[in-house]
N, C-alpha and C. Protein backbone atom coordinates (compact mmCIF):
# COMPACT_ATOMS: atom_id res chain seq x y z
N UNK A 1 7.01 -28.67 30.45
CA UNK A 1 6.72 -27.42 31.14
C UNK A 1 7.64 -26.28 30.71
N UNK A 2 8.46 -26.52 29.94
CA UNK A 2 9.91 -25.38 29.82
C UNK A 2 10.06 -25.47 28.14
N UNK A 3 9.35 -26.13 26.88
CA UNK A 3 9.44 -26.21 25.86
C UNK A 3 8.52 -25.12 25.04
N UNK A 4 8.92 -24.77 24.19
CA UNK A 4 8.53 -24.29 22.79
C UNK A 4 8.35 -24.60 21.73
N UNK A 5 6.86 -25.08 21.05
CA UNK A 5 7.41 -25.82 19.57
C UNK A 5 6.61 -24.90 18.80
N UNK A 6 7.58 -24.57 17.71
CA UNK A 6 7.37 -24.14 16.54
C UNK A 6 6.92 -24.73 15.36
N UNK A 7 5.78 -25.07 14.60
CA UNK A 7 5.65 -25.84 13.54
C UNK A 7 5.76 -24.89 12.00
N UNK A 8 6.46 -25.06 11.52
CA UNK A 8 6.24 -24.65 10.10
C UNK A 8 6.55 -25.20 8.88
N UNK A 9 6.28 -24.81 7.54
CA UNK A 9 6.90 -25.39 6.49
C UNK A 9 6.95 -24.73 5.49
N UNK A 10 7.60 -25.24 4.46
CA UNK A 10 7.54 -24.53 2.78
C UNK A 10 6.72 -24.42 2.42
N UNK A 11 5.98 -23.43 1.75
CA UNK A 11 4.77 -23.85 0.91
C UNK A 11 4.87 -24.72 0.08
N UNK A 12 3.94 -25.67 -0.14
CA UNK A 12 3.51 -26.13 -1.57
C UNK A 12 3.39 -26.05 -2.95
N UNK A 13 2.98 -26.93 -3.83
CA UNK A 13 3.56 -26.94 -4.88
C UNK A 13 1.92 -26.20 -5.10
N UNK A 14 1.64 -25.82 -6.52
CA UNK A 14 0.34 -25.33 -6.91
C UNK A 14 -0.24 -26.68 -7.56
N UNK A 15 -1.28 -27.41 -7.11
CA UNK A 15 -1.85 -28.24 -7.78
C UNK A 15 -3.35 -28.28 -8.58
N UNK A 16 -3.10 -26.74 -9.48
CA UNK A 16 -3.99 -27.18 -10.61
C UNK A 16 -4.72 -25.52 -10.34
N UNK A 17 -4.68 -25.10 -8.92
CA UNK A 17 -4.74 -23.94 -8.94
C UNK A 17 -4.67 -22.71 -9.64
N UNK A 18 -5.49 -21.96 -10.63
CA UNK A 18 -5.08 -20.46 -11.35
C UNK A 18 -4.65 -20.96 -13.03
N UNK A 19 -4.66 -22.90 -12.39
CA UNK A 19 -4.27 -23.25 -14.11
C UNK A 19 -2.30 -23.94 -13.58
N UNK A 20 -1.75 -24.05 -12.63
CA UNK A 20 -0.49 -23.51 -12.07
C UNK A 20 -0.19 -25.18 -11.68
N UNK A 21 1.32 -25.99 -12.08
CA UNK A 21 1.68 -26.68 -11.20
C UNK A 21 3.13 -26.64 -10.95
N UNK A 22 3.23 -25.46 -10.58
CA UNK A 22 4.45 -24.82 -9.39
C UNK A 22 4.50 -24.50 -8.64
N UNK A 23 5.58 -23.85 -8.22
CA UNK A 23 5.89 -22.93 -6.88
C UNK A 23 5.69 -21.32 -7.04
N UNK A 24 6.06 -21.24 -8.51
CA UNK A 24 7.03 -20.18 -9.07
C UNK A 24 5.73 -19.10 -8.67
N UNK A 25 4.68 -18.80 -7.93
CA UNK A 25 3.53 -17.80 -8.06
C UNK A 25 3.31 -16.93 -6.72
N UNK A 26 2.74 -15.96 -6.37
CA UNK A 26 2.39 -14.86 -5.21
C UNK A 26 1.18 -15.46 -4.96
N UNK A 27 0.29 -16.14 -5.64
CA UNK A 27 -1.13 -16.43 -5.14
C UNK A 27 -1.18 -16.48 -3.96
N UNK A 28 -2.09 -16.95 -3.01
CA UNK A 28 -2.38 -17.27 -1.85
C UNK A 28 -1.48 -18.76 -1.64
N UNK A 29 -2.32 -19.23 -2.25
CA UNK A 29 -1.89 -20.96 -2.07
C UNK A 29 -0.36 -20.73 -2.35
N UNK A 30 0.39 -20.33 -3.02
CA UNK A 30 1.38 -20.51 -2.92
C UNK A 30 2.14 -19.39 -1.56
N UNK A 31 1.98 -18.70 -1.56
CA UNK A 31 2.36 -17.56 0.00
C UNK A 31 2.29 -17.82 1.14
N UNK A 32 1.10 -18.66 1.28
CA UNK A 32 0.77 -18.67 2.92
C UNK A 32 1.43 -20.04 3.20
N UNK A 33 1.94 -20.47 4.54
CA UNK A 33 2.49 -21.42 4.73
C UNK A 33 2.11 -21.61 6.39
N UNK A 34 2.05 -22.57 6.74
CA UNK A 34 1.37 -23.41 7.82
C UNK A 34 2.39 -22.71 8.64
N UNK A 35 1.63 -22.39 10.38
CA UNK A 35 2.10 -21.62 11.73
C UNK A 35 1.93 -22.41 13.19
N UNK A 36 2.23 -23.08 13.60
CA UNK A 36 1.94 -23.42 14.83
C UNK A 36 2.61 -23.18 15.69
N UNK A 37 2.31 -22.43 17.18
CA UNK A 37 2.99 -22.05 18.24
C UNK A 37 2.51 -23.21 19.58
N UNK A 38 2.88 -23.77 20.15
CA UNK A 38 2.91 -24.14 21.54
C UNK A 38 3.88 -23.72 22.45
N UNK A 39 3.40 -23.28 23.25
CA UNK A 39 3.96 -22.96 24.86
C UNK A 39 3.19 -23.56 26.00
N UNK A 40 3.71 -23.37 26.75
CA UNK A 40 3.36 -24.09 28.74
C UNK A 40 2.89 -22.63 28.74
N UNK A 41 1.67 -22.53 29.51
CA UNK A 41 0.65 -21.15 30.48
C UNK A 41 -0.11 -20.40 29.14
N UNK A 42 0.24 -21.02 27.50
CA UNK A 42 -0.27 -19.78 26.15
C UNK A 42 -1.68 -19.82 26.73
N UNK A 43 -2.31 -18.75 26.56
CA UNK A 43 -4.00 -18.31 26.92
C UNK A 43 -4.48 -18.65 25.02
N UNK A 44 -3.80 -18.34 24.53
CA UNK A 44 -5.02 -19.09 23.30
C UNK A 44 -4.65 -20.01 22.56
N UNK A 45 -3.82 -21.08 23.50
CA UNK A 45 -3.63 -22.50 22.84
C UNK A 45 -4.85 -23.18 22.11
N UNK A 46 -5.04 -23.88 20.91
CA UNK A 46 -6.08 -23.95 20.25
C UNK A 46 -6.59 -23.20 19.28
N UNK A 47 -6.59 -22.00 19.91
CA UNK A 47 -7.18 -20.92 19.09
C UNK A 47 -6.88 -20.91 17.36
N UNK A 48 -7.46 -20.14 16.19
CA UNK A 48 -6.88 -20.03 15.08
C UNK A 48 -7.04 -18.76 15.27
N UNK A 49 -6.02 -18.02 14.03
CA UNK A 49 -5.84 -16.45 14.05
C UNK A 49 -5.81 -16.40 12.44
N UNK A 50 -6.34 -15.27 12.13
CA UNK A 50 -6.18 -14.93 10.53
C UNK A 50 -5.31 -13.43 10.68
N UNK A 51 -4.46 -13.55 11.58
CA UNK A 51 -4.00 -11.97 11.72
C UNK A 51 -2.58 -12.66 10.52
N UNK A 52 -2.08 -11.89 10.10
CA UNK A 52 -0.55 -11.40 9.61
C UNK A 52 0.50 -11.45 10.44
N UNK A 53 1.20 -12.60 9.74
CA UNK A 53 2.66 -13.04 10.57
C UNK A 53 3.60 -12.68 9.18
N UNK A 54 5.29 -13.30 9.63
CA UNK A 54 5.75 -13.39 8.73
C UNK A 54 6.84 -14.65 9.30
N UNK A 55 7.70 -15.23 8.55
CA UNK A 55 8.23 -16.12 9.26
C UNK A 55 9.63 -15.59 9.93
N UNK A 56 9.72 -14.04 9.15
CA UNK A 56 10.79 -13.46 10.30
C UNK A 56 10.35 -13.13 11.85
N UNK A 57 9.32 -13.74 12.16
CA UNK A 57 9.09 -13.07 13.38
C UNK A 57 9.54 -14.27 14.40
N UNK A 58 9.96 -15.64 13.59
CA UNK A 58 10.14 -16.43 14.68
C UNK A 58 11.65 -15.72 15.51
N UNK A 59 12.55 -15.59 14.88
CA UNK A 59 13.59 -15.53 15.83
C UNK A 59 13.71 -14.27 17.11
N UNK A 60 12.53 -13.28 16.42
CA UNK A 60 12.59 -12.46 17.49
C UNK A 60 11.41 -12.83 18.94
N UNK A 61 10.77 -13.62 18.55
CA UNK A 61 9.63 -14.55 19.65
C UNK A 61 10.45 -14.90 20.09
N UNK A 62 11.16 -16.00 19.92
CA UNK A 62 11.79 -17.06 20.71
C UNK A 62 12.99 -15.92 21.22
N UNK A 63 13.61 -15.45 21.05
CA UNK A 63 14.65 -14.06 22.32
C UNK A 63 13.37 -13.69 22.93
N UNK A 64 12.52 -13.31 22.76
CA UNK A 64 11.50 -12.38 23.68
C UNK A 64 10.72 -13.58 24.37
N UNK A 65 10.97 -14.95 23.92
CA UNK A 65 10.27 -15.63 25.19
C UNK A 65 10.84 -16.27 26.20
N UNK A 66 12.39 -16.53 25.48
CA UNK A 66 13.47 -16.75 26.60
C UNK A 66 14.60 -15.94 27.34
N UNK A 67 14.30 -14.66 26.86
CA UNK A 67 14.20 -13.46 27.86
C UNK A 67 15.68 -12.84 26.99
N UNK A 68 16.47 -13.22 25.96
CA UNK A 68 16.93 -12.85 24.94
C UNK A 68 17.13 -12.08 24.71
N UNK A 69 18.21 -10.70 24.42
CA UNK A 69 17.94 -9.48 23.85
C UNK A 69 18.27 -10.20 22.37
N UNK A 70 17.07 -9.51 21.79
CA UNK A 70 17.57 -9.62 19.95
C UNK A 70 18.13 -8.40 19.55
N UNK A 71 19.07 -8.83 18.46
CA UNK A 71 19.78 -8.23 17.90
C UNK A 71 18.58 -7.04 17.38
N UNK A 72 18.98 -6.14 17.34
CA UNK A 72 18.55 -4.70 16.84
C UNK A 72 18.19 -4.82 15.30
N UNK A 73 18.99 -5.19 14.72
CA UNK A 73 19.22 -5.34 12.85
C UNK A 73 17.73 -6.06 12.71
N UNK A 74 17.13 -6.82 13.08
CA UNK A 74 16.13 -8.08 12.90
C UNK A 74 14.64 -6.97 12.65
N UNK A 75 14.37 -7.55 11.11
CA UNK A 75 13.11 -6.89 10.66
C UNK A 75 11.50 -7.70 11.44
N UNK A 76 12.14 -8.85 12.16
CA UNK A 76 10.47 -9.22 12.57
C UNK A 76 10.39 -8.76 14.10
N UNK A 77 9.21 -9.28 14.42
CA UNK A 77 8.48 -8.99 15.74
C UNK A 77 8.41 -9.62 16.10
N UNK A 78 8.19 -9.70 17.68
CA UNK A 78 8.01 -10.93 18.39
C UNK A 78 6.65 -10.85 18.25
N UNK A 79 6.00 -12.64 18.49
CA UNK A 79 4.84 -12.63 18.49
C UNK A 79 4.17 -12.81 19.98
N UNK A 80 4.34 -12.28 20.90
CA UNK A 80 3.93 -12.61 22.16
C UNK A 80 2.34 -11.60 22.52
N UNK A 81 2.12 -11.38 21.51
CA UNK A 81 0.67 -10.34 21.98
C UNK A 81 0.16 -11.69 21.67
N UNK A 82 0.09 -12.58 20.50
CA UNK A 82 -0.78 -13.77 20.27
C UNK A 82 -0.92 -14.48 21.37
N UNK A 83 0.05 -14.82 22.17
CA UNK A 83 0.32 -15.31 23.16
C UNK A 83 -1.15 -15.36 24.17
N UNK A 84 -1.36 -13.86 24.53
CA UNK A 84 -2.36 -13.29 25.27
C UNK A 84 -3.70 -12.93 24.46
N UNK A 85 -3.63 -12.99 23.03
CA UNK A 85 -5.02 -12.55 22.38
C UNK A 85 -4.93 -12.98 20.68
N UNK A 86 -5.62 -14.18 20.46
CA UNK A 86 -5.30 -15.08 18.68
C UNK A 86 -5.57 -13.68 18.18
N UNK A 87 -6.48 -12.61 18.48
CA UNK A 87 -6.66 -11.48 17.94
C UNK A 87 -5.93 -10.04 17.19
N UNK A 88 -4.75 -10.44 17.84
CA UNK A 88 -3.65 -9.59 18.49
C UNK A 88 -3.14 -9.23 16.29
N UNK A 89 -2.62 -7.98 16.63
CA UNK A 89 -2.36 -7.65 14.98
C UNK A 89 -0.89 -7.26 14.92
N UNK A 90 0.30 -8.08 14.77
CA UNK A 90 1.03 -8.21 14.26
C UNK A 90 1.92 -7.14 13.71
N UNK A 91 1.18 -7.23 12.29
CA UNK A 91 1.45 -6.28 11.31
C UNK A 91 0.54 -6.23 10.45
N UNK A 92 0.45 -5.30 9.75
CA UNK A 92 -0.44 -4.53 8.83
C UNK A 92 -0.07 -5.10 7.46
N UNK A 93 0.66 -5.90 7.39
CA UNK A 93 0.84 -6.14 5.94
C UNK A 93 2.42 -7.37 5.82
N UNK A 94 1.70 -8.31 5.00
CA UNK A 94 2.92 -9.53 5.11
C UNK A 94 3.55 -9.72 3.52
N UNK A 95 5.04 -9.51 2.93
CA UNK A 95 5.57 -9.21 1.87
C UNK A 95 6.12 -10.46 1.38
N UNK A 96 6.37 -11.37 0.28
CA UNK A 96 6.64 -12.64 -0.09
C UNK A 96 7.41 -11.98 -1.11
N UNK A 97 8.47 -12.54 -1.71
CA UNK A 97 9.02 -12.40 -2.98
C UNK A 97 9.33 -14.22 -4.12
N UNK A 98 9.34 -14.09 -5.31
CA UNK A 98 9.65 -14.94 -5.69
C UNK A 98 10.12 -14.78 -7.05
N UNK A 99 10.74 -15.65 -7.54
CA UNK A 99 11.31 -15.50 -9.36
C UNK A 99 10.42 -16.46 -10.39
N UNK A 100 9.96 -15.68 -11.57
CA UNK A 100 9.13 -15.78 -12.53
C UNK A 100 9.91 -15.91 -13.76
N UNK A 101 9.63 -16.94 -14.86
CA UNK A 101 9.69 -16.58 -16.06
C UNK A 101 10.15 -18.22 -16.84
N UNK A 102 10.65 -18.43 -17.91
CA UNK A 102 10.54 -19.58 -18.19
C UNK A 102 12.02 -20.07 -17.34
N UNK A 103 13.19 -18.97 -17.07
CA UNK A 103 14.06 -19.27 -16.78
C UNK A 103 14.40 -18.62 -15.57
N UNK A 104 13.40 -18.28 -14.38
CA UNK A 104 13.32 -17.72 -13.48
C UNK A 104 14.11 -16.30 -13.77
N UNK A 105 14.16 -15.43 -14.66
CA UNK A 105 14.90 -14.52 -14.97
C UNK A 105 14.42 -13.04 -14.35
N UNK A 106 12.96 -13.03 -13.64
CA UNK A 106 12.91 -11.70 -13.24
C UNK A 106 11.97 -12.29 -11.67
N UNK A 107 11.74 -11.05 -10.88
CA UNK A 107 11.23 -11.52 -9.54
C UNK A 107 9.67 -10.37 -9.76
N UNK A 108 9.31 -11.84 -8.71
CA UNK A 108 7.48 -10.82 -8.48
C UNK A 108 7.83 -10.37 -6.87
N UNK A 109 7.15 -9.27 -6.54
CA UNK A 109 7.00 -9.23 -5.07
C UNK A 109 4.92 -8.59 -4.69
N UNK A 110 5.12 -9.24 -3.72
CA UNK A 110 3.70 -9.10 -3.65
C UNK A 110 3.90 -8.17 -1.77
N UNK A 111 2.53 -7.71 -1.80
CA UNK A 111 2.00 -7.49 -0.49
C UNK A 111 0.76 -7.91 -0.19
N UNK A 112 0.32 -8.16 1.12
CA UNK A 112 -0.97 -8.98 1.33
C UNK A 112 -1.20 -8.19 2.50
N UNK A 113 -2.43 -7.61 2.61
CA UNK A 113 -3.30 -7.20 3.94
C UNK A 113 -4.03 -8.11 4.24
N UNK A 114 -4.85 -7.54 5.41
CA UNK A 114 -5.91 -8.25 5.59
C UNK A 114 -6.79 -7.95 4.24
N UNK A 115 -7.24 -7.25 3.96
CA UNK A 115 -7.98 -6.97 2.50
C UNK A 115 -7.30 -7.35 1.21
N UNK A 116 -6.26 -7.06 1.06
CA UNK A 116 -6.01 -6.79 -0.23
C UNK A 116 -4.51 -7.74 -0.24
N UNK A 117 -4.45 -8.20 -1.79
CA UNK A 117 -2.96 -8.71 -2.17
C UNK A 117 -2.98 -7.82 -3.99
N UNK A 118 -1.39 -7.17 -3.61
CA UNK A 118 -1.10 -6.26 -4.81
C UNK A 118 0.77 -6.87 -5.28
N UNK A 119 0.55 -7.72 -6.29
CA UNK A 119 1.64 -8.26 -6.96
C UNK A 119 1.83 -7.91 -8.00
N UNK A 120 3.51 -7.56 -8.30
CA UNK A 120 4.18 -6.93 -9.75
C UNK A 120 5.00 -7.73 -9.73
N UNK A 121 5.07 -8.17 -11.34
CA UNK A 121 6.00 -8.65 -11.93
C UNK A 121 7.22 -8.44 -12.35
N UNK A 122 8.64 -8.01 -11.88
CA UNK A 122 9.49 -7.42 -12.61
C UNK A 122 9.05 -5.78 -12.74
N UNK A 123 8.65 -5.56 -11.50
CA UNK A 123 8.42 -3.71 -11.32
C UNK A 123 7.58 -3.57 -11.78
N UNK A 124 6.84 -4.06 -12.62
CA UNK A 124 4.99 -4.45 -13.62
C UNK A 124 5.29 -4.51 -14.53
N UNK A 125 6.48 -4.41 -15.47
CA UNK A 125 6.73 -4.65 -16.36
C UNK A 125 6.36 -5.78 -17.05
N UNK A 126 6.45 -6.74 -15.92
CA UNK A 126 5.49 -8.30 -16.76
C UNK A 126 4.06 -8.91 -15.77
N UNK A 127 3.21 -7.80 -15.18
CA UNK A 127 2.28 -7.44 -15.14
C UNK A 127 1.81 -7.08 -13.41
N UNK A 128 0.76 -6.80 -13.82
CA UNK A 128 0.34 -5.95 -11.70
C UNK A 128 -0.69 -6.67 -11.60
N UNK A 129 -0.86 -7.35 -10.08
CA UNK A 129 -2.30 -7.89 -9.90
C UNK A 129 -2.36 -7.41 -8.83
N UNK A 130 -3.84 -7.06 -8.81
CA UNK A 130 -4.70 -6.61 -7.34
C UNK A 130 -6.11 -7.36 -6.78
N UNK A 131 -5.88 -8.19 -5.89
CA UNK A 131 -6.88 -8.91 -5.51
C UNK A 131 -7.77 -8.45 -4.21
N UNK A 132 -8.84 -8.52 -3.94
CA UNK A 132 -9.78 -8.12 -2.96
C UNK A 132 -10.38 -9.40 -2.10
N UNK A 133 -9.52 -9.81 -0.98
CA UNK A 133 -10.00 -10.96 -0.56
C UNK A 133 -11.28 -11.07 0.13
N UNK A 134 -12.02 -9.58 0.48
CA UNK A 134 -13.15 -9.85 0.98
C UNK A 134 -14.06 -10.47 -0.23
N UNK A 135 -14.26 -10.12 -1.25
CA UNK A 135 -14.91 -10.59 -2.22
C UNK A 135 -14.34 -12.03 -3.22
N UNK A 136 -13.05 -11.89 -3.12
CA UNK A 136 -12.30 -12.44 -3.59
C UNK A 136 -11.45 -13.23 -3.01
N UNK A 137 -11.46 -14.32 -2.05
CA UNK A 137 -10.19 -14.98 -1.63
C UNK A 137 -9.44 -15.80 -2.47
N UNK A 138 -9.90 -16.67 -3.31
CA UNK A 138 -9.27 -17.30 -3.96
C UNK A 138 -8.12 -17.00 -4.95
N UNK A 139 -8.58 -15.12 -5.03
CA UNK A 139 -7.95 -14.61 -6.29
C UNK A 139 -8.16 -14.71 -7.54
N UNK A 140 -9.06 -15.09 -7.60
CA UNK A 140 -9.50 -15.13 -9.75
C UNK A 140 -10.00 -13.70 -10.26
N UNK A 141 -10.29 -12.56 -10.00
CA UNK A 141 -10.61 -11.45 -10.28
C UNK A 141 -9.34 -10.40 -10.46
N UNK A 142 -8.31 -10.36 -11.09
CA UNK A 142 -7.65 -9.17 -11.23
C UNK A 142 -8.12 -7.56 -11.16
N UNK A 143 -7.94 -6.55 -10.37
CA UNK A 143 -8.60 -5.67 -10.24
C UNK A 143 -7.76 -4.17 -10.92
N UNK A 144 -6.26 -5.14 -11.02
CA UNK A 144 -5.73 -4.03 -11.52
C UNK A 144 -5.47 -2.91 -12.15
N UNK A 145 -7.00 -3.47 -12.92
CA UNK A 145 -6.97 -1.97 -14.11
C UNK A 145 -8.40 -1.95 -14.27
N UNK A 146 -9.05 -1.56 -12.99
CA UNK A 146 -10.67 -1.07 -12.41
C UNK A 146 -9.88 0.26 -12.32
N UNK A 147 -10.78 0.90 -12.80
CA UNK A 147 -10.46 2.47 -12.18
C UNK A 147 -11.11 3.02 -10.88
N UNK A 148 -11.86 1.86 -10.36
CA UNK A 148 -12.42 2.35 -9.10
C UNK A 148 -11.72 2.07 -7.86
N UNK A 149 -10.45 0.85 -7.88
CA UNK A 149 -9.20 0.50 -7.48
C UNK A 149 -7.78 1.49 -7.70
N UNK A 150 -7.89 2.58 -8.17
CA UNK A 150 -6.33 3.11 -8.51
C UNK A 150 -6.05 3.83 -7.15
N UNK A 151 -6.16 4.35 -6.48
CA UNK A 151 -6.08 4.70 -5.06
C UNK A 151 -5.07 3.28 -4.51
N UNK A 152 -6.07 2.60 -3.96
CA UNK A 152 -5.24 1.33 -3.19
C UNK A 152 -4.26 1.17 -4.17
N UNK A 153 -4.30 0.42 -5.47
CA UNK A 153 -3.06 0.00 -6.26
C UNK A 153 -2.01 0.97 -6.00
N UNK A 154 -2.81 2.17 -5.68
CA UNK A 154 -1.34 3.05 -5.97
C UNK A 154 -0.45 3.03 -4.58
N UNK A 155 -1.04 3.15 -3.52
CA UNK A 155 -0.89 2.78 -2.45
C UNK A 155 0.08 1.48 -2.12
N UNK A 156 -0.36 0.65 -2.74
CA UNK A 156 0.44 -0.66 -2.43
C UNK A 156 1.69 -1.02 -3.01
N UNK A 157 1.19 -0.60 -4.25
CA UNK A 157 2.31 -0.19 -5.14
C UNK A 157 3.89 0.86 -4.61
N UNK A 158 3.22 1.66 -3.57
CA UNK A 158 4.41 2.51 -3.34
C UNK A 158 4.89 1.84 -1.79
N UNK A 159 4.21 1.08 -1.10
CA UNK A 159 4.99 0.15 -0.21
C UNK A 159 5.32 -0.69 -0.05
N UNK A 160 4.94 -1.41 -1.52
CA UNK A 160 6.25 -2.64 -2.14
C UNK A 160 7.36 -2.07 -2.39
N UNK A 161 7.18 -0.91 -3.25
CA UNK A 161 8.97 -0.19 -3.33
C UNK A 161 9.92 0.23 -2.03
N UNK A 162 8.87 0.40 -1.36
CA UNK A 162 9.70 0.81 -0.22
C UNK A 162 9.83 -0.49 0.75
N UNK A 163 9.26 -1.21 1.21
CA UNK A 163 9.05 -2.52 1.92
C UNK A 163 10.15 -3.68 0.99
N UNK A 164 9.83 -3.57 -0.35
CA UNK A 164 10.73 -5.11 -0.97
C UNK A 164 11.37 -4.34 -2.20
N UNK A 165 12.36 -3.31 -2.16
CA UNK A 165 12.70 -2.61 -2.97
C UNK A 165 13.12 -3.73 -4.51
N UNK A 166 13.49 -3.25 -5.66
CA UNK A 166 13.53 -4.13 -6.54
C UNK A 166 14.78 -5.28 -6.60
N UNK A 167 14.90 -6.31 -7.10
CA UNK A 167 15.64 -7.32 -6.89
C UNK A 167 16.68 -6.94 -7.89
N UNK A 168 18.05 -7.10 -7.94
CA UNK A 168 18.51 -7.37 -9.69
C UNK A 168 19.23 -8.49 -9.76
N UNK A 169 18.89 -9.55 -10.27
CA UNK A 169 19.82 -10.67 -10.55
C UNK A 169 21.09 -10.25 -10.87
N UNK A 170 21.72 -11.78 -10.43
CA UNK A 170 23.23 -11.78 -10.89
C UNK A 170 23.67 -11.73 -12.33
């Protein structure tokens, strides 16, 4: 009656996916990673949600469900609208980063909407992808260099810089 369980994990390895058997990628399959919330009284226990989490949002849930002030500094949200509605929207956009190359030597960062995932390689220097998950979930269509796409790319493009500014290795 007084517990909270949180389920989550690492993503997975890529098995065969895009051609891929790593980690090292922004795809879907490699980004998204398994969510489970239980609480005592949740109204949409059961439920599934395709809204946008991130996994910084656990520590500010759990202060906001055990009545907690969180620290101020903390970039996530609590998730307690889910709580009351699987519907409930989060955020507008969920940011992953990871390192690419034969010797992991440069980083990709991606963004993912509900619509859209827009990933650069090393600032695009080692390349830009733009995927359209309404048409496209799986991701096999690069859209990046449609000219009927440069709007959004450009768009996404300028709130990865600002959202996951660039990495520089050691």
């Amino acid at each position: 009656d007084n517990t909270f369980i949180i389920f989550t994990s690492d993503h997975g390895w890529h098995l065969g996916e895009h051609g891929l058997w790593h980690k090292r990628s922004l795809f879907e399959e490699s980004a998204r990673v398994p969510f489970i919330l239980a609480m005592p009284g949740m109204k949409t226990a059961g439920q599934r949600s395709d809204s946008l989490i991130e996994l910084l949002d656990m520590f500010p849930t759990l202060c906001d469900l055990t009545g907690i002030s969180a620290p101020k500094q903390l970039q996530g949200k609590s998730l307690r609208p889910f709580l009351e509605n699987a519907a409930a929207e989060i955020h507008d956009a969920a940011f992953t980063q990871a390192r690419r190359g034969p010797n992991a030597e440069f980083w990709g960062r991606t963004i993912r909407t509900s619509r859209w995932r827009c990933t650069e390689w090393d600032e695009g220097k080692n390349g830009v992808e733009l995927y359209d998950h309404d048409t496209d979930p799986h991701e096999y269509t690069n859209l990046a260099s449609d000219p009927k796409h440069v709007e959004t790319l450009k768009e996404l493009r300028a709130r990865l810089a600002v959202s996951l500014p660039p990495v520089t290795l050691p």
